[in-house]
Protein backbone atom coordinates (compact mmCIF):
# COMPACT_ATOMS: atom_id res chain seq x y z
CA UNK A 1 47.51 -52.77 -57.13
CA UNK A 2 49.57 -53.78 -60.13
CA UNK A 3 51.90 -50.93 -59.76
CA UNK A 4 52.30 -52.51 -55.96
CA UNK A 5 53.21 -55.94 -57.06
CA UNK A 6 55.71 -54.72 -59.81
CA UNK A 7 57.17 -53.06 -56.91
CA UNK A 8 57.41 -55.52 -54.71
CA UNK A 9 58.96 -57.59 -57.58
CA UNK A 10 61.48 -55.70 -58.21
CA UNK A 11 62.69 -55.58 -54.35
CA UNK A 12 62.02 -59.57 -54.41
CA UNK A 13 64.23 -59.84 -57.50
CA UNK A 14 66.76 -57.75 -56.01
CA UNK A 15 67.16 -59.13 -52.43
CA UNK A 16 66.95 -62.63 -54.10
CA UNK A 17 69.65 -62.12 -56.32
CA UNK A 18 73.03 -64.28 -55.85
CA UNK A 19 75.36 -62.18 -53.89
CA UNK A 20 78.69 -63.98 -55.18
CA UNK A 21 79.77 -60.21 -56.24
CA UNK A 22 79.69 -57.49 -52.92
CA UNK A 23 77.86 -54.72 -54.27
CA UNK A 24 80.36 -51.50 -54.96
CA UNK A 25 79.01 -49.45 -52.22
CA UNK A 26 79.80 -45.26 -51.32
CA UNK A 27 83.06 -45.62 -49.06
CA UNK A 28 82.41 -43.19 -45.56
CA UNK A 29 84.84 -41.09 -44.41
CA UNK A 30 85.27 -41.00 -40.75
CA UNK A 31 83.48 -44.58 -40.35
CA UNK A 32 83.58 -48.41 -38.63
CA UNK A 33 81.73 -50.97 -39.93
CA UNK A 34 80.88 -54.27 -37.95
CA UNK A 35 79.16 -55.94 -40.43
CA UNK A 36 80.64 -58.63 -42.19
CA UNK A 37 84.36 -57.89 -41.56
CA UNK A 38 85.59 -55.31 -39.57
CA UNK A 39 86.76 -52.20 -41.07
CA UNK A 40 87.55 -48.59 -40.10
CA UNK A 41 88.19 -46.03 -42.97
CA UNK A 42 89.36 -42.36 -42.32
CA UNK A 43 88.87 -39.20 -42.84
CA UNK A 44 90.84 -39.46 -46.67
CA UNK A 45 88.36 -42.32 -47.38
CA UNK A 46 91.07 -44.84 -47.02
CA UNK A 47 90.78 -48.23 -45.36
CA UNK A 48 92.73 -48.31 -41.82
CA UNK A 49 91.55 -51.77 -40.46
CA UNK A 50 95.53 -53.40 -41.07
CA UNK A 51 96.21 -50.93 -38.32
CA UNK A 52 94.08 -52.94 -35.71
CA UNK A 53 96.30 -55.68 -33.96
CA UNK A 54 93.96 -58.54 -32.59
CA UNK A 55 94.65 -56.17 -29.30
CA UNK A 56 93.89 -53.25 -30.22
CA UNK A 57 90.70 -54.04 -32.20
CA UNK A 58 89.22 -55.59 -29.02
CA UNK A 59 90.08 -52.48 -27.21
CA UNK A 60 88.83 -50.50 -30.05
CA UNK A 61 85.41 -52.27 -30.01
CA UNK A 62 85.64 -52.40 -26.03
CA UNK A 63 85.19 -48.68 -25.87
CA UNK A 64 82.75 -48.48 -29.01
CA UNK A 65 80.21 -50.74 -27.34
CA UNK A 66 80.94 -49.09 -23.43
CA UNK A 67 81.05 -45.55 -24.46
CA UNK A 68 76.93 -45.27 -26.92
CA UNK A 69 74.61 -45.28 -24.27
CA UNK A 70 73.80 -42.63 -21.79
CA UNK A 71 74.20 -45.35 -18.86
CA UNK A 72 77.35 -46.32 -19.66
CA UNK A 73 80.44 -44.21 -18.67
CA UNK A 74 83.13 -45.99 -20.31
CA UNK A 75 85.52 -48.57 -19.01
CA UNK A 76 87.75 -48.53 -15.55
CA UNK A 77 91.25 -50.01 -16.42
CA UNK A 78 90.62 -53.16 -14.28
CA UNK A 79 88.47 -53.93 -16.50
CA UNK A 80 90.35 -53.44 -19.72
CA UNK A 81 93.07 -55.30 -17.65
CA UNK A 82 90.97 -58.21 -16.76
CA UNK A 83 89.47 -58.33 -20.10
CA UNK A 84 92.57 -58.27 -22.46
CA UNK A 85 95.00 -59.83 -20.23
CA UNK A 86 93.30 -62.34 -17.11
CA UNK A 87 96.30 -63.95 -17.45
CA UNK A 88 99.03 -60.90 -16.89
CA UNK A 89 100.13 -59.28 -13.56
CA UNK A 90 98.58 -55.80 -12.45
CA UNK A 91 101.66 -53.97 -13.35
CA UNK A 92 102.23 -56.06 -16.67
CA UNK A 93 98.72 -55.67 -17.52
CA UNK A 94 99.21 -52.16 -16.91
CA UNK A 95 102.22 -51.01 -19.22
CA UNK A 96 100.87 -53.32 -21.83
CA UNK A 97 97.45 -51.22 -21.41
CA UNK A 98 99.33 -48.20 -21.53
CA UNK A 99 101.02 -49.13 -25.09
CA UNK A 100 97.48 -50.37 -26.55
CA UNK A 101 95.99 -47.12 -25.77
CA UNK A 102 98.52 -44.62 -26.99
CA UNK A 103 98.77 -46.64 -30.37
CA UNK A 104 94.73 -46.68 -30.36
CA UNK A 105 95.11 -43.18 -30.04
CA UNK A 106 97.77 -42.46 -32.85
CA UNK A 107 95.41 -43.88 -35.16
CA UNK A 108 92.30 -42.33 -34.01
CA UNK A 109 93.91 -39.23 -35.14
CA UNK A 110 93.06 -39.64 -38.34
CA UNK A 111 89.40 -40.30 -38.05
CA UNK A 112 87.10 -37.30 -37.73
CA UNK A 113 84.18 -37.26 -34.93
CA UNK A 114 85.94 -39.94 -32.58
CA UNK A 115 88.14 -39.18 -29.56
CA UNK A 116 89.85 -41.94 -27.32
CA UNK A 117 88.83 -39.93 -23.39
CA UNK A 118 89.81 -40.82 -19.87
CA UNK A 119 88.60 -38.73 -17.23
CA UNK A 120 87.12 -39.91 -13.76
CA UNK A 121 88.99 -42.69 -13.90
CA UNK A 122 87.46 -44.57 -16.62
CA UNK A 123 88.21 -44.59 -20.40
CA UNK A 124 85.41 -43.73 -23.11
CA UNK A 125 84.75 -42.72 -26.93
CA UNK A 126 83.54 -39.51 -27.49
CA UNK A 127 81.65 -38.92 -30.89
CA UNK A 128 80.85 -36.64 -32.99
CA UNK A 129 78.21 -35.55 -36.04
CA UNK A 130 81.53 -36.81 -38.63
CA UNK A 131 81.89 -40.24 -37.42
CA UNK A 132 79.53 -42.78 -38.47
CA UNK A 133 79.25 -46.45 -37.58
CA UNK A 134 76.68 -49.29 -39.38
CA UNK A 135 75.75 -50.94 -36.06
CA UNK A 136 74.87 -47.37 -34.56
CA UNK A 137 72.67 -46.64 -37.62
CA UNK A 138 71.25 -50.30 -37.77
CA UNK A 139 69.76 -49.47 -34.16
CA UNK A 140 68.33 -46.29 -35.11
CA UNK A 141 66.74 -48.15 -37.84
CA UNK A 142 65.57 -50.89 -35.72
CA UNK A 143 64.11 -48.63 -33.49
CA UNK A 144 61.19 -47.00 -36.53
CA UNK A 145 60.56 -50.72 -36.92
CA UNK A 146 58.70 -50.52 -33.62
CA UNK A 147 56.58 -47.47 -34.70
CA UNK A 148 53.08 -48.14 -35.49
CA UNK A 149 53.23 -46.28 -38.67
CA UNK A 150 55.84 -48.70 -41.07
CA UNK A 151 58.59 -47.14 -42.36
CA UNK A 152 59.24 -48.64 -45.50
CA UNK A 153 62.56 -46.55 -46.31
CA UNK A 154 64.37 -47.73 -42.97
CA UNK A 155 63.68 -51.53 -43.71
CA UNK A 156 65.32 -51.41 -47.23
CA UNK A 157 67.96 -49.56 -45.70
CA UNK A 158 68.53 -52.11 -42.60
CA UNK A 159 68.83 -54.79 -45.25
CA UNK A 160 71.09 -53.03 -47.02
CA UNK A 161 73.45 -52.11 -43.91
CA UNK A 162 73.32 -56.02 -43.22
CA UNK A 163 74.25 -57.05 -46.99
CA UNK A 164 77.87 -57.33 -45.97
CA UNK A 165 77.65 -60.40 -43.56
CA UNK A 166 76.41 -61.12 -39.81
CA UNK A 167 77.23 -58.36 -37.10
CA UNK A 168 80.84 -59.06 -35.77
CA UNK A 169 81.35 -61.74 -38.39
CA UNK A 170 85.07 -61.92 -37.94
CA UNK A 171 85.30 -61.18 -34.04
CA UNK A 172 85.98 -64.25 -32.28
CA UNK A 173 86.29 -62.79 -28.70
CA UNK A 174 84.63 -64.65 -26.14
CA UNK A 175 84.14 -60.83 -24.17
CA UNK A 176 81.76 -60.03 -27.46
CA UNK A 177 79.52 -62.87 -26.95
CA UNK A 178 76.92 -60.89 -25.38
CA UNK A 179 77.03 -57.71 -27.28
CA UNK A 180 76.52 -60.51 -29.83
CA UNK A 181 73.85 -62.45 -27.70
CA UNK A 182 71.87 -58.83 -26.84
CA UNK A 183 71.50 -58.21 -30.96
CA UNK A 184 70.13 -61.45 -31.86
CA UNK A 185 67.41 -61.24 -29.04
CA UNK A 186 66.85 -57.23 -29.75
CA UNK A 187 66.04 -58.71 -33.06
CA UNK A 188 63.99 -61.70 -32.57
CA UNK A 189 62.37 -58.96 -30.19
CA UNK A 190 60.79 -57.41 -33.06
CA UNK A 191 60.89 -58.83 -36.30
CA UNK A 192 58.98 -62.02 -35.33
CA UNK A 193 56.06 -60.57 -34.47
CA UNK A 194 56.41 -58.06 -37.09
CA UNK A 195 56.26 -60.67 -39.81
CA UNK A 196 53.01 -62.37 -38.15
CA UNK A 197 51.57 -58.73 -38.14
CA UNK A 198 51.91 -57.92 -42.06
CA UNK A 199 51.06 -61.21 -42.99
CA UNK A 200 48.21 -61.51 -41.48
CA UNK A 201 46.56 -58.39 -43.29
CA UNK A 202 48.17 -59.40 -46.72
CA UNK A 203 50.95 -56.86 -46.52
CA UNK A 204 53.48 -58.97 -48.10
CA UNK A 205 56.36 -56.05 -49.74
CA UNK A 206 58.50 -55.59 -46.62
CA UNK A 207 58.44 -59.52 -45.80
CA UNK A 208 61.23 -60.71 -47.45
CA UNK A 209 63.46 -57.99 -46.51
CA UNK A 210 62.55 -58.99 -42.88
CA UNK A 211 63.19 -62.31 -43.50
CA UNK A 212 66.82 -61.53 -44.70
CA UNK A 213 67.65 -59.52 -41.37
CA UNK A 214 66.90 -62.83 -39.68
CA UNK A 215 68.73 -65.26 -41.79
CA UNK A 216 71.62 -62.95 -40.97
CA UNK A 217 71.65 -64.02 -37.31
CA UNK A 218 70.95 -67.25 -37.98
CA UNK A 219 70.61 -69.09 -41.59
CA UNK A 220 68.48 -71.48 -40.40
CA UNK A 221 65.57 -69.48 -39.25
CA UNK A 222 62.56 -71.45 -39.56
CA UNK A 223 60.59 -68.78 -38.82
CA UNK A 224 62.05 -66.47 -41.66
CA UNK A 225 62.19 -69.92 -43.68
CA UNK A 226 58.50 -70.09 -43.44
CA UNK A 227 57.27 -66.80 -43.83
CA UNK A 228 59.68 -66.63 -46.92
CA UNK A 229 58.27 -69.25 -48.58
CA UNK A 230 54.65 -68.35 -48.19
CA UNK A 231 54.78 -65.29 -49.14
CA UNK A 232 56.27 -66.20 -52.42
CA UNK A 233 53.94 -68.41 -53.04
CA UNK A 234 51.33 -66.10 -52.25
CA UNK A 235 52.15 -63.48 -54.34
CA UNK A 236 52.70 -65.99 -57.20
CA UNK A 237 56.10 -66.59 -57.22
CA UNK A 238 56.00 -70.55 -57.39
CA UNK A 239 59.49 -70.94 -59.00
CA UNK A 240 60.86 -68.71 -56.31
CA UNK A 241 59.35 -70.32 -53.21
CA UNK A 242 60.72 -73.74 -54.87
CA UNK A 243 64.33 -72.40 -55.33
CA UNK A 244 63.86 -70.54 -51.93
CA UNK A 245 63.04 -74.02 -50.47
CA UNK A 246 65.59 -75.66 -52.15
CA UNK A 247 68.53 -73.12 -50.92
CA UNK A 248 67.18 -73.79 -47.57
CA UNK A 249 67.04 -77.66 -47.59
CA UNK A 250 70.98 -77.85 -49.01
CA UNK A 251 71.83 -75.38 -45.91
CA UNK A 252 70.58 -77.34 -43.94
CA UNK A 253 72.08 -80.58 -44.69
CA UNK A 254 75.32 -78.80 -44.49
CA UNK A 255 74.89 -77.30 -41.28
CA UNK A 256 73.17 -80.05 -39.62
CA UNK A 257 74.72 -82.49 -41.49
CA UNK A 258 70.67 -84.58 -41.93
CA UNK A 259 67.76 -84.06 -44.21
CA UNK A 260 65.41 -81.08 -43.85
CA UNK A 261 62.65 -83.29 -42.38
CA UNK A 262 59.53 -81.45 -44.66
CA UNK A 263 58.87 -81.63 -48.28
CA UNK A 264 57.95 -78.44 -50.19
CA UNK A 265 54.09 -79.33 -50.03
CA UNK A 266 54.44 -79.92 -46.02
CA UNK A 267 55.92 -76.31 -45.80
CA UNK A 268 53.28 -74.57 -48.06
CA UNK A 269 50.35 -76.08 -45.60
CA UNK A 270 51.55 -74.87 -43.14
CA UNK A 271 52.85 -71.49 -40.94
């Protein structure tokens, strides 16, 4: 029991901790990252992102996000047309198309495990065991959430794949919105009830990390807010809950620009 709680201490102390210094973290070869801010490195470890024009990088992430599933067979060029340039002629959408790819494809060349295909009339991604990309491995993570048997290794490592920022922090595209949209609700799909579930039979140790995948789609989350705070508190951690609280209340004011309307005792009676 004691060993448990020292445990859990320890993970409380070190998802709590400021994060004014981004932790030093094992660069990938061969990888894209879409946490926090966009960044492909490859395959000599080294940091290719200044490569992606606005254009290309929405082409880039175009085919990433149309090319995963087994449903999806890639994009037709009306729609990379249409999507890139609404504004643009066929023909002009066409040639500029036609440049965007075969620079996409120059610099593809250097990352392992990812291949820029057309065939059938439709352009797709085609990957392999050498390229790796956080939001690919965040799903496959999400996914032994669901199981019935917890596993505790996957939720440490979700919130450590998340420690960078929110997913497609820097994209501003409005044709992202729902890959954007889709997360959030996969998300509040799942954790939600997941939180409900552990704390009702005292299982407080994977809370907080839980929590922390929420306030990184939204950091206002009252329900991550809540079970934050209680669980703190029930495990003893009374200073904690308060500064938790407290870091909550100035967000708020910030964001909403008004007082949080509940005091620290009004949150502890209730969930």
């Amino acid at each position: 029991r004691n060993l448990r709680k020292e445990t859990f201490k320890s993970q409380v102390q070190n998802i709590l901790k400021p994060k004014k210094h981004t932790k030093i973290v094992e660069v990938k070869a061969n990888s894209t990252f879409l946490f926090g801010s966009f960044k492909v490195i490859d395959n000599n470890k080294k940091d290719i992102s200044y490569l992606f024009s606005p254009k290309i990088r929405q082409l880039f992430l175009l085919l990433l996000f149309n090319s995963k599933k087994q449903d999806i067979n890639g994009l037709r060029s009306e729609t990379i047309h249409s999507t890139l340039w609404p504004d643009s002629t066929p023909q002009k959408a066409k040639n500029l198309k036609n440049v965007i790819i075969s620079q996409l494809r120059n610099i593809l060349r250097a990352v392992n495990g990812l291949e820029l295909i057309y065939s059938k009339g439709r352009f797709y991604m085609e990957f392999g065991d050498e390229f790796y990309c956080d939001y690919f491995d965040f799903l496959i993570k999400m996914d032994s959430l669901t199981n019935e048997l917890f596993d505790y290794n996957s939720l440490n490592e979700l919130t450590n794949l998340i420690s960078p920022g929110k997913f497609l922090l820097s994209i501003n595209d409005e044709c992202f919105d729902i890959i954007k949209k889709n997360f959030e609700y996969e998300i509040l799909k799942i954790i939600p009830n997941q939180l409900k579930q552990l704390y009702n039979r005292k299982d407080y140790t994977p809370i907080i990390s839980l929590t922390e995948i929420l306030f990184n789609i939204d950091t206002l989350n009252e329900t991550a807010f809540y079970y934050r705070i209680h669980t703190l508190y029930k495990m003893d951690f009374n200073l904690k809950a308060k500064k938790q609280f407290n870091d909550y209340i100035i967000r708020y004011n910030k964001i909403m620009g008004d007082n949080f309307p509940r005091t620290y005792k009004d949150v502890i009676k209730q969930i």
